[in-house]
N, C-alpha and C. Protein backbone atom coordinates (compact mmCIF):
# COMPACT_ATOMS: atom_id res chain seq x y z
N UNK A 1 -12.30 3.32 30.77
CA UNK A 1 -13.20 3.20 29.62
C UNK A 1 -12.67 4.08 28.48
N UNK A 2 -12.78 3.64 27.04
CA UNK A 2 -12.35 4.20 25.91
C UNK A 2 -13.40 5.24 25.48
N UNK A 3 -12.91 6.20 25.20
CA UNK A 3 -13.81 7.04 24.69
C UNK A 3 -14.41 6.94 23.43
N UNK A 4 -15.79 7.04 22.94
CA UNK A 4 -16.29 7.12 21.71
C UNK A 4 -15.44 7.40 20.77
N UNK A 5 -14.46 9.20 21.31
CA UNK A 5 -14.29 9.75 20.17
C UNK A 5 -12.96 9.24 19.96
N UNK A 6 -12.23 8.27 20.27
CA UNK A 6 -10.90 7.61 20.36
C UNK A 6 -11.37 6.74 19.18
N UNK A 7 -12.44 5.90 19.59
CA UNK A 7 -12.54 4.49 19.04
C UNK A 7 -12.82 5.32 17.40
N UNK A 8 -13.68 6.38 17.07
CA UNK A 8 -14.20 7.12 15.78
C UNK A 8 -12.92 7.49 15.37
N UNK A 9 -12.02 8.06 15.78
CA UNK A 9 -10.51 8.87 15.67
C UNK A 9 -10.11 7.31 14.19
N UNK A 10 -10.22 6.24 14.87
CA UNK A 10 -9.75 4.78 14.27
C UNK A 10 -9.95 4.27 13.07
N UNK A 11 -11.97 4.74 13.09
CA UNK A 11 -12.72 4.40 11.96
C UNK A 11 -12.10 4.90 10.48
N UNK A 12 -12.64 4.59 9.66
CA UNK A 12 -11.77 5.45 8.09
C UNK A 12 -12.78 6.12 7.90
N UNK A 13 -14.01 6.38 8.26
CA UNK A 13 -15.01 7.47 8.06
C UNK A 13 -15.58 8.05 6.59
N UNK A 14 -16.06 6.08 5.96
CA UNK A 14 -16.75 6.13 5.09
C UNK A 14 -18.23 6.41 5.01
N UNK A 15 -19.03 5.81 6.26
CA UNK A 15 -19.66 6.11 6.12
C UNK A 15 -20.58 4.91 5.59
N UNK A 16 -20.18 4.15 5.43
CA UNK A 16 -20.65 3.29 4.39
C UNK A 16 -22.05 2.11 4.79
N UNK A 17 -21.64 1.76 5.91
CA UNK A 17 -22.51 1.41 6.88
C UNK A 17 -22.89 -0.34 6.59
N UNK A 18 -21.19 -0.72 5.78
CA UNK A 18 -21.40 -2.11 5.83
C UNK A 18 -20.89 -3.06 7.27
N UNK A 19 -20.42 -2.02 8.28
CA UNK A 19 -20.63 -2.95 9.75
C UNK A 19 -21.85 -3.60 10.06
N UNK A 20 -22.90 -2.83 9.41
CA UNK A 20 -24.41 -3.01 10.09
C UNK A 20 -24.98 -2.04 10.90
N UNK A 21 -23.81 -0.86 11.03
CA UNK A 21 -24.70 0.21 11.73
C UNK A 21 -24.62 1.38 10.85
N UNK A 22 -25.28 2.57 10.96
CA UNK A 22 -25.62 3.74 9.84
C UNK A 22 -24.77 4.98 9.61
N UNK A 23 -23.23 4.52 10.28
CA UNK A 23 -22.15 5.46 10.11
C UNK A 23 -20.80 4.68 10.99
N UNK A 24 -19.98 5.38 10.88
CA UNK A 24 -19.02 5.13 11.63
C UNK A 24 -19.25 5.23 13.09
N UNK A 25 -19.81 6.74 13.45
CA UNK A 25 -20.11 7.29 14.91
C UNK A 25 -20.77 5.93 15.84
N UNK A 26 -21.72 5.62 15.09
CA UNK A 26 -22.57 4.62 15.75
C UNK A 26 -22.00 3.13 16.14
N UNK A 27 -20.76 2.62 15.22
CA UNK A 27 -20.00 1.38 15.24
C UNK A 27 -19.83 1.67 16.64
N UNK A 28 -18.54 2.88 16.42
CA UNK A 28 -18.11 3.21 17.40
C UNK A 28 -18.86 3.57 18.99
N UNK A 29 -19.79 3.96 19.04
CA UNK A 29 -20.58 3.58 20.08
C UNK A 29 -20.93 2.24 20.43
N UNK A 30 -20.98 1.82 19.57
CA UNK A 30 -21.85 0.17 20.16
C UNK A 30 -20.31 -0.58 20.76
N UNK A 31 -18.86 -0.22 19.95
CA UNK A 31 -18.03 -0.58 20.05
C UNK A 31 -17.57 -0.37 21.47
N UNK A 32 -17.44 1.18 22.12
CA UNK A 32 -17.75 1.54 23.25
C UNK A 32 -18.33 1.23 24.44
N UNK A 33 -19.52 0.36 23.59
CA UNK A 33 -20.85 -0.01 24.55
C UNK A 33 -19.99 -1.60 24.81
N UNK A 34 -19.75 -1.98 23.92
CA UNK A 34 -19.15 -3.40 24.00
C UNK A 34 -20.37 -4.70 23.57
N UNK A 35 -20.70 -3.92 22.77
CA UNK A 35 -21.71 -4.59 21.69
C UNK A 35 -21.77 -4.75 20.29
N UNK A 36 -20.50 -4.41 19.47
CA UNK A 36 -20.45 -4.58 18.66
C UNK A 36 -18.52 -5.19 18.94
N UNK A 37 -18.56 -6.33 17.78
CA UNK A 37 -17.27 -7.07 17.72
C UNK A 37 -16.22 -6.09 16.74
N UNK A 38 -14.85 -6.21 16.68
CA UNK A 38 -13.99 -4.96 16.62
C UNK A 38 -13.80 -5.66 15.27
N UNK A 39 -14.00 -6.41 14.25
CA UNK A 39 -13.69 -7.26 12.87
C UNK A 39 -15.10 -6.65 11.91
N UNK A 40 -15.79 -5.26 12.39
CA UNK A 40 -17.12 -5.40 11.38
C UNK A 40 -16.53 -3.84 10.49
N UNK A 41 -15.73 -3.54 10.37
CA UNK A 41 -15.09 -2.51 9.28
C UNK A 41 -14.32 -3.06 8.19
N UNK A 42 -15.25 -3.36 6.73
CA UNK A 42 -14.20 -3.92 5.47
C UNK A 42 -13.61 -2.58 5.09
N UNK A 43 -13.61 -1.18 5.31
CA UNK A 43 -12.93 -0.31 4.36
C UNK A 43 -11.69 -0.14 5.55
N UNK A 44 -11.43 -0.12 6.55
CA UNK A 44 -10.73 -0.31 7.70
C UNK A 44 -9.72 -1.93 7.54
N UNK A 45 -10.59 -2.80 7.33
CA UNK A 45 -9.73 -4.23 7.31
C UNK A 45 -8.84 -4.34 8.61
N UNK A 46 -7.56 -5.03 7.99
CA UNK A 46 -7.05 -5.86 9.17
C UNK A 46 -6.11 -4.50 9.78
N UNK A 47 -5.83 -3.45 9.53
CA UNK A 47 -5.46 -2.72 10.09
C UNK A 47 -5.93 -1.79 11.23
N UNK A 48 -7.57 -2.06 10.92
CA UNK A 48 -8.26 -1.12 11.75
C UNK A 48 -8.74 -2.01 13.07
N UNK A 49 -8.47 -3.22 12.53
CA UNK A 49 -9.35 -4.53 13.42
C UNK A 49 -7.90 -4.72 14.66
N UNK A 50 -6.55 -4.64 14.21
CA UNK A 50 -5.54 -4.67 15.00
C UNK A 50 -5.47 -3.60 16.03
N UNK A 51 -5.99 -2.28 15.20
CA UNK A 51 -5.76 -0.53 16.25
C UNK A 51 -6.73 -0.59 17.12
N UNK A 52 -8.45 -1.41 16.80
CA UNK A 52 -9.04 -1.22 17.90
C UNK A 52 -8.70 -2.34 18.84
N UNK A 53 -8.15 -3.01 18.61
CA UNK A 53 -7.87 -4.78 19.55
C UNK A 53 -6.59 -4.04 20.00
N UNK A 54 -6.13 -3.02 19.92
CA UNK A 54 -4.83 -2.26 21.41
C UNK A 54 -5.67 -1.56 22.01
N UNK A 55 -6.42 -0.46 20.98
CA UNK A 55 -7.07 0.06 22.12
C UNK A 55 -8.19 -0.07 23.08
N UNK A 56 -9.18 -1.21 22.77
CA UNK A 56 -9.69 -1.73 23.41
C UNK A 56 -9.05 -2.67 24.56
N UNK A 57 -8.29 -3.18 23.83
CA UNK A 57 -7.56 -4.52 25.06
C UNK A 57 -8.45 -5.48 24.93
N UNK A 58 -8.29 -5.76 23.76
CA UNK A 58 -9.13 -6.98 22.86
C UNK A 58 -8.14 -7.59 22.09
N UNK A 59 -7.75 -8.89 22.27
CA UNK A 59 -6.87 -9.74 21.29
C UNK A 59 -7.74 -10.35 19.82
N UNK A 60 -6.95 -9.32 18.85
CA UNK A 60 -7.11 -9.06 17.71
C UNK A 60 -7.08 -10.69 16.90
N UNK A 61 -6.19 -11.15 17.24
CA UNK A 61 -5.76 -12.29 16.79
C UNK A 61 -7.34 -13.38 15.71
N UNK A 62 -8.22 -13.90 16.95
CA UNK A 62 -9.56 -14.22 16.41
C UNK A 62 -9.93 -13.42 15.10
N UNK A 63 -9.55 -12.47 14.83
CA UNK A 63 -10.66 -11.40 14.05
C UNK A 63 -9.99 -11.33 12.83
N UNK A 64 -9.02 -11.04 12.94
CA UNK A 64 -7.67 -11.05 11.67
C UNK A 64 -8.02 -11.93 10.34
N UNK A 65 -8.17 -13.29 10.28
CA UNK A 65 -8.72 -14.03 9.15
C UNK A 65 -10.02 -13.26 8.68
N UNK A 66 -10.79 -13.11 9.49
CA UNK A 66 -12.13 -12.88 9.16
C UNK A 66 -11.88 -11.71 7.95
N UNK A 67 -11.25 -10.45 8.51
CA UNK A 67 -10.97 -9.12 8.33
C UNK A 67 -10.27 -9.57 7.15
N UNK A 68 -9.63 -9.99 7.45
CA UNK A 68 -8.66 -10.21 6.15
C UNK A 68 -9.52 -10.69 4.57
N UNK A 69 -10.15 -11.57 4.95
CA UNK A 69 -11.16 -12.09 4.17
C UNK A 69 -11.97 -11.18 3.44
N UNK A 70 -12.43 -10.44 4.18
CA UNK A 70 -13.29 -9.36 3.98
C UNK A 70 -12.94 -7.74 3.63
N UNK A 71 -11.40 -7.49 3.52
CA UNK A 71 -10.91 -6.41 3.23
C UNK A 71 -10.80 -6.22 1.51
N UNK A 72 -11.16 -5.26 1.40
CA UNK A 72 -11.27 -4.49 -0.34
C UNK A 72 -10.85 -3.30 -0.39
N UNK A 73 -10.15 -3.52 -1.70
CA UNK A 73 -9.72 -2.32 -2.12
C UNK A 73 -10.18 -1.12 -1.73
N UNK A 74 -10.09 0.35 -1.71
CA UNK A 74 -11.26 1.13 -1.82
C UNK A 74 -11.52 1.68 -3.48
N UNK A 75 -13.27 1.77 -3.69
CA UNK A 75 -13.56 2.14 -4.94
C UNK A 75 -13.60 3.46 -4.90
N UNK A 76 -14.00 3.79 -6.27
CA UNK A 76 -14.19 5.05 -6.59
C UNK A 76 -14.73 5.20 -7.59
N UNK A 77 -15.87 6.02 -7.75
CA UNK A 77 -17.24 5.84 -9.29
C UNK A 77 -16.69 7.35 -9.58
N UNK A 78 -16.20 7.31 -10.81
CA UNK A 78 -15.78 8.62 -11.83
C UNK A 78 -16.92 8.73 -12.38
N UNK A 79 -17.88 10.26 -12.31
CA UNK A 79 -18.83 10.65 -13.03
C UNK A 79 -18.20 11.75 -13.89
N UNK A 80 -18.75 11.21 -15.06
CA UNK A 80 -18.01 12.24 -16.26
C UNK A 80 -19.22 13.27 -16.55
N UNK A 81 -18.83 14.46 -15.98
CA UNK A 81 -19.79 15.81 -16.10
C UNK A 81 -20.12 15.85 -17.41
N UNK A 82 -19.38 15.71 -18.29
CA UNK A 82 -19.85 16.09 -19.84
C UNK A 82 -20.81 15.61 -20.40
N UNK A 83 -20.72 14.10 -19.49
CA UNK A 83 -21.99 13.27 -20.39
C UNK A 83 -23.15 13.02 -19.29
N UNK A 84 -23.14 13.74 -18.25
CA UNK A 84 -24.19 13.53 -17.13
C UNK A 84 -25.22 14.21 -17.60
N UNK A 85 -26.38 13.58 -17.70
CA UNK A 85 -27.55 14.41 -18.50
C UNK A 85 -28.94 14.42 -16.91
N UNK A 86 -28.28 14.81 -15.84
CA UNK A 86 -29.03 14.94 -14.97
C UNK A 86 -30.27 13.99 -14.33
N UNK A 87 -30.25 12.47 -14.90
CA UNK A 87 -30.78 11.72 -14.20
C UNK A 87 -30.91 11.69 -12.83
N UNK A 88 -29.73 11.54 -12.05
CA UNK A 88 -29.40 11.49 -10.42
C UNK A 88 -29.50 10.31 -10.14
N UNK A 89 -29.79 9.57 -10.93
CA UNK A 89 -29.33 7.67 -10.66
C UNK A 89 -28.12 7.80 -9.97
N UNK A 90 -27.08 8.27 -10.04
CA UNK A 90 -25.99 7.87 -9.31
C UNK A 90 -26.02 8.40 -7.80
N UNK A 91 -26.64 9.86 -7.53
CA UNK A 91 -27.29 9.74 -5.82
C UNK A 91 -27.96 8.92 -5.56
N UNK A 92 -29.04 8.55 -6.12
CA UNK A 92 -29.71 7.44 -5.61
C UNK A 92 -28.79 6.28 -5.50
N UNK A 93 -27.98 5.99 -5.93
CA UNK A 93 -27.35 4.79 -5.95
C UNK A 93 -26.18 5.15 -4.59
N UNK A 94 -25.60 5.83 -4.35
CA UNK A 94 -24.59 6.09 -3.93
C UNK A 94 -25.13 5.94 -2.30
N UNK A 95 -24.30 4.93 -1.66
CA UNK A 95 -24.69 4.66 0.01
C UNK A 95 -24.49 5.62 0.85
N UNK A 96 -23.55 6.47 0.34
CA UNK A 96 -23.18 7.28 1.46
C UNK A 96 -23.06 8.79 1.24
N UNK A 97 -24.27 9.62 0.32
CA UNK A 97 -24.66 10.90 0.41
C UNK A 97 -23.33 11.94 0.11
N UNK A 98 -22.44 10.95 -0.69
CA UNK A 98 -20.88 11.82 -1.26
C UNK A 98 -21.23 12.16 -2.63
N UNK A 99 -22.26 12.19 -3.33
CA UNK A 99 -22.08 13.28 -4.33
C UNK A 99 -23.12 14.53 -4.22
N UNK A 100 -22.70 15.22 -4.39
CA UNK A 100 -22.97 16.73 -4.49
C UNK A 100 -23.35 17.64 -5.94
């Protein structure tokens, strides 16, 4: 059996929680559990969908279009301090608790 912290080692650890679960940690558990399919990481894509289909011993092959389909760039929201007049619209907006 693969360990949780193998399959997390894999993840890109956004955070983002567009697999459908509320972090990486948790993919990776269900992934573990063998309840979640190894193609549900777009910031990961077809690279991450290939590393867990070795280390699982899951043929990647099926998943690859999908992934592929579904892989994006990664973004990045530039907040310009000078003109931030302390709303906090952009925490609120932000999925994954990265601004500070």
């Amino acid at each position: 059996m693969v360990s949780v912290q193998a399959i997390d080692a894999l993840l890109p650890q956004t955070q983002c929680g567009e697999c459908g679960y509320p972090g990486c940690l948790p993919y990776a558990q269900a992934l573990a559990a063998g309840t979640a399919p190894i193609d549900r990481c777009p910031p990961g894509g077809v690279d991450v969908v290939k590393a867990l289909g070795q280390l699982l011993n899951v043929d990647a092959t099926p998943y690859l279009a999908d992934a592929a389909a579904h892989t994006r760039a990664p973004s990045v929201a530039v907040i310009r301090e000078a003109e931030c007049i302390g709303c906090t619209k952009c925490i609120q907006a932000c999925p994954v608790d990265a601004i500070v």
